[in-house]
C-alpha atoms as a PDB file:
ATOM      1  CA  UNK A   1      17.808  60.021 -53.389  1.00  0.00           C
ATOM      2  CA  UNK A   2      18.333  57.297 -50.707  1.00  0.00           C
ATOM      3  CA  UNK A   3      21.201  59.303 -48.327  1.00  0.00           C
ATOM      4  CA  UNK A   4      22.554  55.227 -48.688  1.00  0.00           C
ATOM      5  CA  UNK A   5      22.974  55.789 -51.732  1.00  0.00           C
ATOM      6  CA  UNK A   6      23.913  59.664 -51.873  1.00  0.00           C
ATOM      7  CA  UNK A   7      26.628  58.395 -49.677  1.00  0.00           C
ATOM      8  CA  UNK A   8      27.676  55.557 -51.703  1.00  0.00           C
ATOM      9  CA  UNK A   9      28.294  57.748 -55.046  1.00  0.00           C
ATOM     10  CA  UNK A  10      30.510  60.313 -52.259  1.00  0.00           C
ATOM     11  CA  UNK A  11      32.686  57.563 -51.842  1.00  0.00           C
ATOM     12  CA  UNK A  12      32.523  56.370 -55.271  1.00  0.00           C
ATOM     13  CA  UNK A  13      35.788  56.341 -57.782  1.00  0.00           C
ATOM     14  CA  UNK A  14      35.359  56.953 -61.440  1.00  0.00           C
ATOM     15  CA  UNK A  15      36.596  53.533 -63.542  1.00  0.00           C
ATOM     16  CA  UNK A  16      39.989  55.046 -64.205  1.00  0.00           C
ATOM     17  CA  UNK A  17      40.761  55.791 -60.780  1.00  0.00           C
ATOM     18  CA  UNK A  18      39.557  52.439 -59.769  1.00  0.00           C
ATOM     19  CA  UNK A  19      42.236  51.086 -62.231  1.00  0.00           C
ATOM     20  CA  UNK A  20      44.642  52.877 -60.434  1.00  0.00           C
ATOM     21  CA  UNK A  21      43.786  52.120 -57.304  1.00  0.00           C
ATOM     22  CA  UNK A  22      44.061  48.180 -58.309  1.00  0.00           C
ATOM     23  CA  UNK A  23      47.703  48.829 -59.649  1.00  0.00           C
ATOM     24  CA  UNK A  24      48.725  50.647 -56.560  1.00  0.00           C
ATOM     25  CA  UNK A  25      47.577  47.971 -54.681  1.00  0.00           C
ATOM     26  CA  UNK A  26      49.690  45.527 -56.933  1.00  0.00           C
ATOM     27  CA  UNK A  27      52.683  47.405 -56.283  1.00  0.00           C
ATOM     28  CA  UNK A  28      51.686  47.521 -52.632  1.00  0.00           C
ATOM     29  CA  UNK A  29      51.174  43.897 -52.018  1.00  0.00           C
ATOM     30  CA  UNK A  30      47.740  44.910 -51.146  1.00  0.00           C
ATOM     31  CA  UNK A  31      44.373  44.264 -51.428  1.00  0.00           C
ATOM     32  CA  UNK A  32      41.069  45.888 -51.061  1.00  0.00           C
ATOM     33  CA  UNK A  33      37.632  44.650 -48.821  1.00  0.00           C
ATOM     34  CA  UNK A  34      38.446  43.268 -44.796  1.00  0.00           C
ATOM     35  CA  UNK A  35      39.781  40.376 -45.823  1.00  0.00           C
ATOM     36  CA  UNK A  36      43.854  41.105 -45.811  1.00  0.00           C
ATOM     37  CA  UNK A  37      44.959  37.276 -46.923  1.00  0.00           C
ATOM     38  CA  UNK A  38      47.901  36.679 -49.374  1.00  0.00           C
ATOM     39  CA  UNK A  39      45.325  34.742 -51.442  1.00  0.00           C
ATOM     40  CA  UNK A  40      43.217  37.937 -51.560  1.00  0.00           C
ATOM     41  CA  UNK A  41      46.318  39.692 -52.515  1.00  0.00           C
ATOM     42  CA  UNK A  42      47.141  37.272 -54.651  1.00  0.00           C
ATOM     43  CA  UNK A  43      43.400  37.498 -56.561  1.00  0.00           C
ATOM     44  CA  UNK A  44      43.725  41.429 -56.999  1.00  0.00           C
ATOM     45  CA  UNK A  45      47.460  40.876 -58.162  1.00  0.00           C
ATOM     46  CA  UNK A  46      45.833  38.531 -61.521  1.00  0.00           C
ATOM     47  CA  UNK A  47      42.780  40.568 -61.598  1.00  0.00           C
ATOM     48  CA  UNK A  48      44.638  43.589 -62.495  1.00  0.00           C
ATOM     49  CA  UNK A  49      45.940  41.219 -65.570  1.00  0.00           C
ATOM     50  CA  UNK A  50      42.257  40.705 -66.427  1.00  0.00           C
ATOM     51  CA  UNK A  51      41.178  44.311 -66.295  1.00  0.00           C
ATOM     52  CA  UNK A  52      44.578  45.086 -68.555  1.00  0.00           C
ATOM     53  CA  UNK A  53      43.670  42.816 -71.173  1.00  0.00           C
ATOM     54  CA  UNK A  54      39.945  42.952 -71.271  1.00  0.00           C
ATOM     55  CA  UNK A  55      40.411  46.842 -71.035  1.00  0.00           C
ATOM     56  CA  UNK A  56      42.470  46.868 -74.984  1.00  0.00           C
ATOM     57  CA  UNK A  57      40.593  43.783 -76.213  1.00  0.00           C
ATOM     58  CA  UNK A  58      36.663  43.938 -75.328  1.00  0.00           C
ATOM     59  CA  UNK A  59      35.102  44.726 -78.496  1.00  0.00           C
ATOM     60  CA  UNK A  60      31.941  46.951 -78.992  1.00  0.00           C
ATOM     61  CA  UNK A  61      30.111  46.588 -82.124  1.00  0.00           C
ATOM     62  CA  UNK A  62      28.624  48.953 -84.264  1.00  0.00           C
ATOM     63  CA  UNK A  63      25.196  47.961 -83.644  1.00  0.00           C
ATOM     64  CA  UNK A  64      25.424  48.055 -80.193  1.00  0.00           C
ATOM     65  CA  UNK A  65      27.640  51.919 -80.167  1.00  0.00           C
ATOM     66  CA  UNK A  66      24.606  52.889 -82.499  1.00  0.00           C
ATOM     67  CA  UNK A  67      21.990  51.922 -79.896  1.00  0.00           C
ATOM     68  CA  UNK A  68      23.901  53.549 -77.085  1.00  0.00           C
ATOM     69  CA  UNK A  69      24.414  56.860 -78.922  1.00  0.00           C
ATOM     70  CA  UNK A  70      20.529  56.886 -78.944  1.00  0.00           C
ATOM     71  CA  UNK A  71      19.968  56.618 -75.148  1.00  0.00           C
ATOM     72  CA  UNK A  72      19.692  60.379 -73.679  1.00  0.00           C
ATOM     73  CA  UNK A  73      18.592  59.752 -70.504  1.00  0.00           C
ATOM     74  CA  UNK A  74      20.968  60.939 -67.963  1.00  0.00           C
ATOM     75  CA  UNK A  75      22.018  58.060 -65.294  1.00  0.00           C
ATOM     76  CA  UNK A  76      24.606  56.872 -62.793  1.00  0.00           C
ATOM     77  CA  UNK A  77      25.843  53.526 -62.317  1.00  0.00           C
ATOM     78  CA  UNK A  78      27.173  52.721 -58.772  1.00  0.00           C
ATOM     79  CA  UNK A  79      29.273  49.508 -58.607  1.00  0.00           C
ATOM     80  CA  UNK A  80      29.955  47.927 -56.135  1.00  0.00           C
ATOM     81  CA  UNK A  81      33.082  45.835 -56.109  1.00  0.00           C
ATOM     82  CA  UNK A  82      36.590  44.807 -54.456  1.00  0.00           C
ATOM     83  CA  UNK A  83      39.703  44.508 -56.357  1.00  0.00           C
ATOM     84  CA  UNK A  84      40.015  40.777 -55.236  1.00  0.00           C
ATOM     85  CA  UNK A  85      36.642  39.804 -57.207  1.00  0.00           C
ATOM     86  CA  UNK A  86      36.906  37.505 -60.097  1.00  0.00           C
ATOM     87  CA  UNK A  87      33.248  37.949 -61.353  1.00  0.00           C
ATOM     88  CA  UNK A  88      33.939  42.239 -60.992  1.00  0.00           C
ATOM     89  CA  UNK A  89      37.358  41.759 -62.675  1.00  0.00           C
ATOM     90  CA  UNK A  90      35.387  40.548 -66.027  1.00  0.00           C
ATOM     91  CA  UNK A  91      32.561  42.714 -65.554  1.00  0.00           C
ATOM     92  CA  UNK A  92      33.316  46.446 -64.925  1.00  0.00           C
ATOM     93  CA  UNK A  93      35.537  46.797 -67.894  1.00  0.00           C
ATOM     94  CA  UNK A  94      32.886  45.565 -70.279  1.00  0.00           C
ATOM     95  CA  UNK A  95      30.435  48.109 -68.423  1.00  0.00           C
ATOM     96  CA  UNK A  96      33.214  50.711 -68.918  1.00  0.00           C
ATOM     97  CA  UNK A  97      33.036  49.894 -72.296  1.00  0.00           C
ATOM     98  CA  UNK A  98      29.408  50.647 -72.511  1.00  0.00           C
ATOM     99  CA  UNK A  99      29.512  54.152 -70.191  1.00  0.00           C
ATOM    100  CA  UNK A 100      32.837  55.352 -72.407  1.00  0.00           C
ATOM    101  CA  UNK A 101      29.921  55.547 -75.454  1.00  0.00           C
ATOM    102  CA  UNK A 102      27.712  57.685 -73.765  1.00  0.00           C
ATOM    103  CA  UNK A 103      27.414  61.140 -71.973  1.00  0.00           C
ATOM    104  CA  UNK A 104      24.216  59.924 -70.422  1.00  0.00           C
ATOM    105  CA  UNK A 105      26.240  57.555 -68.613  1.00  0.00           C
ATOM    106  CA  UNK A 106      28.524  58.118 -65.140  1.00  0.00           C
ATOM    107  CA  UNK A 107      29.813  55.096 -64.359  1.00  0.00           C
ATOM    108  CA  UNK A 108      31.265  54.990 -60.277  1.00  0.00           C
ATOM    109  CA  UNK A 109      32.601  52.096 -58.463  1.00  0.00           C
ATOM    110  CA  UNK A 110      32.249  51.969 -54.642  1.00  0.00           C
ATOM    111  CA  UNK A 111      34.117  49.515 -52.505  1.00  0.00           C
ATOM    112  CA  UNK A 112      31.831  47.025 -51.144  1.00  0.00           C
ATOM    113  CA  UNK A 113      33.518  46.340 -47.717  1.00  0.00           C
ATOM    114  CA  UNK A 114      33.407  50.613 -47.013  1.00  0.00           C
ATOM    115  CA  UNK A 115      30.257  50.473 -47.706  1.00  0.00           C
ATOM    116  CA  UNK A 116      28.037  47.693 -45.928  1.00  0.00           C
ATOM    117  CA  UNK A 117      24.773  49.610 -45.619  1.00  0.00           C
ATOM    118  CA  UNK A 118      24.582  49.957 -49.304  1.00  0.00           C
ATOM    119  CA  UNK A 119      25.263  45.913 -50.212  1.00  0.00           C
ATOM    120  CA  UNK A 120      22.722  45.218 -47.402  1.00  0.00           C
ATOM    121  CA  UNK A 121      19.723  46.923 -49.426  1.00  0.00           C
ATOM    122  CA  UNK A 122      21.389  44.972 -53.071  1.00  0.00           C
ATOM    123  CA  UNK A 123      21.906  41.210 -52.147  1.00  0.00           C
ATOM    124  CA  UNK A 124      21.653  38.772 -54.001  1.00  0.00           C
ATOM    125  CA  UNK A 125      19.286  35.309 -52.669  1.00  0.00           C
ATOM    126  CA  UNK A 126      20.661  37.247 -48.979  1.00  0.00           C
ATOM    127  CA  UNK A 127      24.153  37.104 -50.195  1.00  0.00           C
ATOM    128  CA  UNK A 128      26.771  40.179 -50.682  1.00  0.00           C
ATOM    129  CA  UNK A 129      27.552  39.298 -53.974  1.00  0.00           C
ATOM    130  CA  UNK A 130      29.377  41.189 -56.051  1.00  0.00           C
ATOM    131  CA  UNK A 131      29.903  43.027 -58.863  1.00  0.00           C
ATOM    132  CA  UNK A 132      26.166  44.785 -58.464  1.00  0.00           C
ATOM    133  CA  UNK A 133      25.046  47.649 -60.468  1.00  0.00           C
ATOM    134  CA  UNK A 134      22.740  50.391 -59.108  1.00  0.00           C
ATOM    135  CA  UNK A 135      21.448  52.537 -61.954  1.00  0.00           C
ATOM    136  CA  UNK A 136      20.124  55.437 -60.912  1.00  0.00           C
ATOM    137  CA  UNK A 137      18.175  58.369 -62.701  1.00  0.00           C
ATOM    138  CA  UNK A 138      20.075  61.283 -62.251  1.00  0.00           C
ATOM    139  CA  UNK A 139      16.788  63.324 -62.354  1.00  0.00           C
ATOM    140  CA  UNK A 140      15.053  61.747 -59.921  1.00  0.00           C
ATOM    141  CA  UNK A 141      17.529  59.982 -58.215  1.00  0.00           C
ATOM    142  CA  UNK A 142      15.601  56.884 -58.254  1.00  0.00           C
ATOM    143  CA  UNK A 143      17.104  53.644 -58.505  1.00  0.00           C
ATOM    144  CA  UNK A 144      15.400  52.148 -61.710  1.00  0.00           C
ATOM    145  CA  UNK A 145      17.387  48.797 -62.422  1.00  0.00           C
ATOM    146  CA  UNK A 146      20.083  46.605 -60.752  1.00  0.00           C
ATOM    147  CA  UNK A 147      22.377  44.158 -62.685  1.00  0.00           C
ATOM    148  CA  UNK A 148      24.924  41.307 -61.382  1.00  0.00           C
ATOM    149  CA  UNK A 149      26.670  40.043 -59.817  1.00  0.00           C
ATOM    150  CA  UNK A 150      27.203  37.854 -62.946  1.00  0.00           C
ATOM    151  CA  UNK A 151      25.958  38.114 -66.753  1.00  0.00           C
ATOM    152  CA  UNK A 152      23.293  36.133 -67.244  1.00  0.00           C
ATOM    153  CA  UNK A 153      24.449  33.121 -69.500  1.00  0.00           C
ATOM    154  CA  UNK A 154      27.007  32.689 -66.240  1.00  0.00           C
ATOM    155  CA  UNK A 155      24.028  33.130 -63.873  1.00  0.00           C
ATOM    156  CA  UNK A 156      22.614  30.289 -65.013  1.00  0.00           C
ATOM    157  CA  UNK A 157      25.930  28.398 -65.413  1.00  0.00           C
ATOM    158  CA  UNK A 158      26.461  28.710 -61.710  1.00  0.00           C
ATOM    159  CA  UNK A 159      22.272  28.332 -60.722  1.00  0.00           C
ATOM    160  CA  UNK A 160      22.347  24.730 -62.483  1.00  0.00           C
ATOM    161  CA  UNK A 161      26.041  23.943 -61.204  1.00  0.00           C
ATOM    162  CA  UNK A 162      24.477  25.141 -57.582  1.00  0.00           C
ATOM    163  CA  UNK A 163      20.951  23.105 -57.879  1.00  0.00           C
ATOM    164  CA  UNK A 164      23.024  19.967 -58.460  1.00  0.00           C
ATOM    165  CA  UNK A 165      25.628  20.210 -56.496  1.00  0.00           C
ATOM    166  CA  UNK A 166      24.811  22.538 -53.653  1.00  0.00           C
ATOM    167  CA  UNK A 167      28.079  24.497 -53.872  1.00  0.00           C
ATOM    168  CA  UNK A 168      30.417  25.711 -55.953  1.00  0.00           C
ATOM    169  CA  UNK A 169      33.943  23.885 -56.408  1.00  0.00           C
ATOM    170  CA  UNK A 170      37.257  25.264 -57.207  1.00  0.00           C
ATOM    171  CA  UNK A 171      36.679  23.013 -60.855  1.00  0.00           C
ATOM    172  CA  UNK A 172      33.280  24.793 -61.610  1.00  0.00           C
ATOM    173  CA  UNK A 173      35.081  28.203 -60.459  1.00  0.00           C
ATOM    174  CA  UNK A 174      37.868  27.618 -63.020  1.00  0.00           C
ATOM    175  CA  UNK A 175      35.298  26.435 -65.742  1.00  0.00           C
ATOM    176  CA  UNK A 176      33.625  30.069 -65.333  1.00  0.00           C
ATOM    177  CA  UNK A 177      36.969  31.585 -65.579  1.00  0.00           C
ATOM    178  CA  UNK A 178      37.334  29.782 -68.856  1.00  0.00           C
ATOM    179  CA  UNK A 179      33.941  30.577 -69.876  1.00  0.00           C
ATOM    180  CA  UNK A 180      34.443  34.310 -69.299  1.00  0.00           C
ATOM    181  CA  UNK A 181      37.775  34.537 -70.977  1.00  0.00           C
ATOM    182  CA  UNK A 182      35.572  32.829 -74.238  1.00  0.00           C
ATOM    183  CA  UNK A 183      32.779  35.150 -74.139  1.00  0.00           C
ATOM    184  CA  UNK A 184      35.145  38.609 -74.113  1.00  0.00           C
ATOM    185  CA  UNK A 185      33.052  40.617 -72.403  1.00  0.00           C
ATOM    186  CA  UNK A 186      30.022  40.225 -75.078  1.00  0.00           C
ATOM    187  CA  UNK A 187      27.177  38.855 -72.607  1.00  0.00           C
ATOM    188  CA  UNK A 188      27.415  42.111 -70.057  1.00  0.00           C
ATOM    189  CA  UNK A 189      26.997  44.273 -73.305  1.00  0.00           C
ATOM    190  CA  UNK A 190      24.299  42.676 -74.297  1.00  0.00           C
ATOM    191  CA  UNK A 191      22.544  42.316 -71.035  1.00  0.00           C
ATOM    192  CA  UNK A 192      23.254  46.124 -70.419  1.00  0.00           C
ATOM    193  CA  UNK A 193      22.172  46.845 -74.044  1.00  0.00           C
ATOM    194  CA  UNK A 194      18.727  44.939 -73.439  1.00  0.00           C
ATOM    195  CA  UNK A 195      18.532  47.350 -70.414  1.00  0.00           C
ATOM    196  CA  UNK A 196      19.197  50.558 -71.725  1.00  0.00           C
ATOM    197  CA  UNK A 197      16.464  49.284 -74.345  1.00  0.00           C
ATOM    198  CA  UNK A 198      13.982  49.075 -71.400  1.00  0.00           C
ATOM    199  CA  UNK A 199      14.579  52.213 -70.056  1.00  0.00           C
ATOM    200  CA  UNK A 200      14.405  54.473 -73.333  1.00  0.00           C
ATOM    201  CA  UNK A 201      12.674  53.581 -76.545  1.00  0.00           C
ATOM    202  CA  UNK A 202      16.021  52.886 -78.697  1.00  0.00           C
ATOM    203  CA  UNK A 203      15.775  49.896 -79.921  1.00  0.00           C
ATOM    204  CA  UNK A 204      14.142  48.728 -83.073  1.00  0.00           C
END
């Protein structure tokens, strides 16, 4: 294993302790990542709301827990994140969602900012974007997919947007908002699903 990487699952937290963290943190008037702003603050103080609700409401269905069930090939998924992230605030409880179903699966979130030699090797177009997934065979300890920062009907939301327009305005930003809060989580699973496919001969 990479001793990036090794190091980035040491500092890893699990999901629930991640969650904690984030509420903390509300309490706290805090945020996470170098950036100490009140609008930072402000972002991790609603994504917590988002994490709440998409943590009862994301629904898994049974085709997709069948499929899962089937994969039995042991692997970790590092994420890397900050609790200020809209895009990771959407994302890593739909992942959860997917790890919860499977013993094969250790899901760990590492703090981006804590942990700049790992982003470095897992831009994005030679940005730190973020959420990113490193899936690693726990066997080998090879690192045999990535996935992010976004799911992939809202990668191409924000590549036309971006190929138009050059950049990103707070409008588009609040469309994908919108467009998140419509899909419920459902375009990560199946992404991930079509994955997990890849990796292990589950799906028919």
């Amino acid at each position: 294993m990479h001793p990036i990487i090794e190091k980035g699952i040491k500092n890893s937290l699990t999901y629930e302790n991640y969650r904690a963290l984030v509420k903390q943190l509300v309490e706290d008037h805090a945020t996470t990542g170098n950036d100490k702003s009140e609008a930072m603050v402000n972002y991790t103080k609603l994504n917590d709301k988002r994490m709440k609700r998409w943590d009862k409401t994301i629904k898994v269905s049974e085709e997709v827990k069948q499929i899962v069930s089937e994969f039995n090939q042991k692997i970790t998924w590092l994420v890397i994140a900050e609790s200020w992230c809209g895009d990771a605030a959407h994302v890593l409880p739909a992942l959860n969602k997917i790890a919860e179903l499977s013993d094969y699966i250790n899901m760990k979130v590492v703090l981006r900012d804590e942990n700049l030699e790992l982003m470095d090797i897992y831009l994005t177009n030679g940005a730190s974007a973020i959420p990113k997934v490193i899936m690693i065979d726990d066997e080998t300890g090879e690192v045999i997919n990535t996935y992010g920062p976004r799911p992939s009907e809202a990668a191409n939301y924000v590549s036309r947007f971006k190929a138009k327009h050059g950049s990103l305005t707070p409008e588009f930003k609040e469309d994908l908002q919108h467009w998140y809060n419509n899909d419920k989580g459902q375009n990560v699973i199946k992404d991930i699903v079509e994955i997990l496919c890849r990796l292990a001969p589950i799906c028919q």
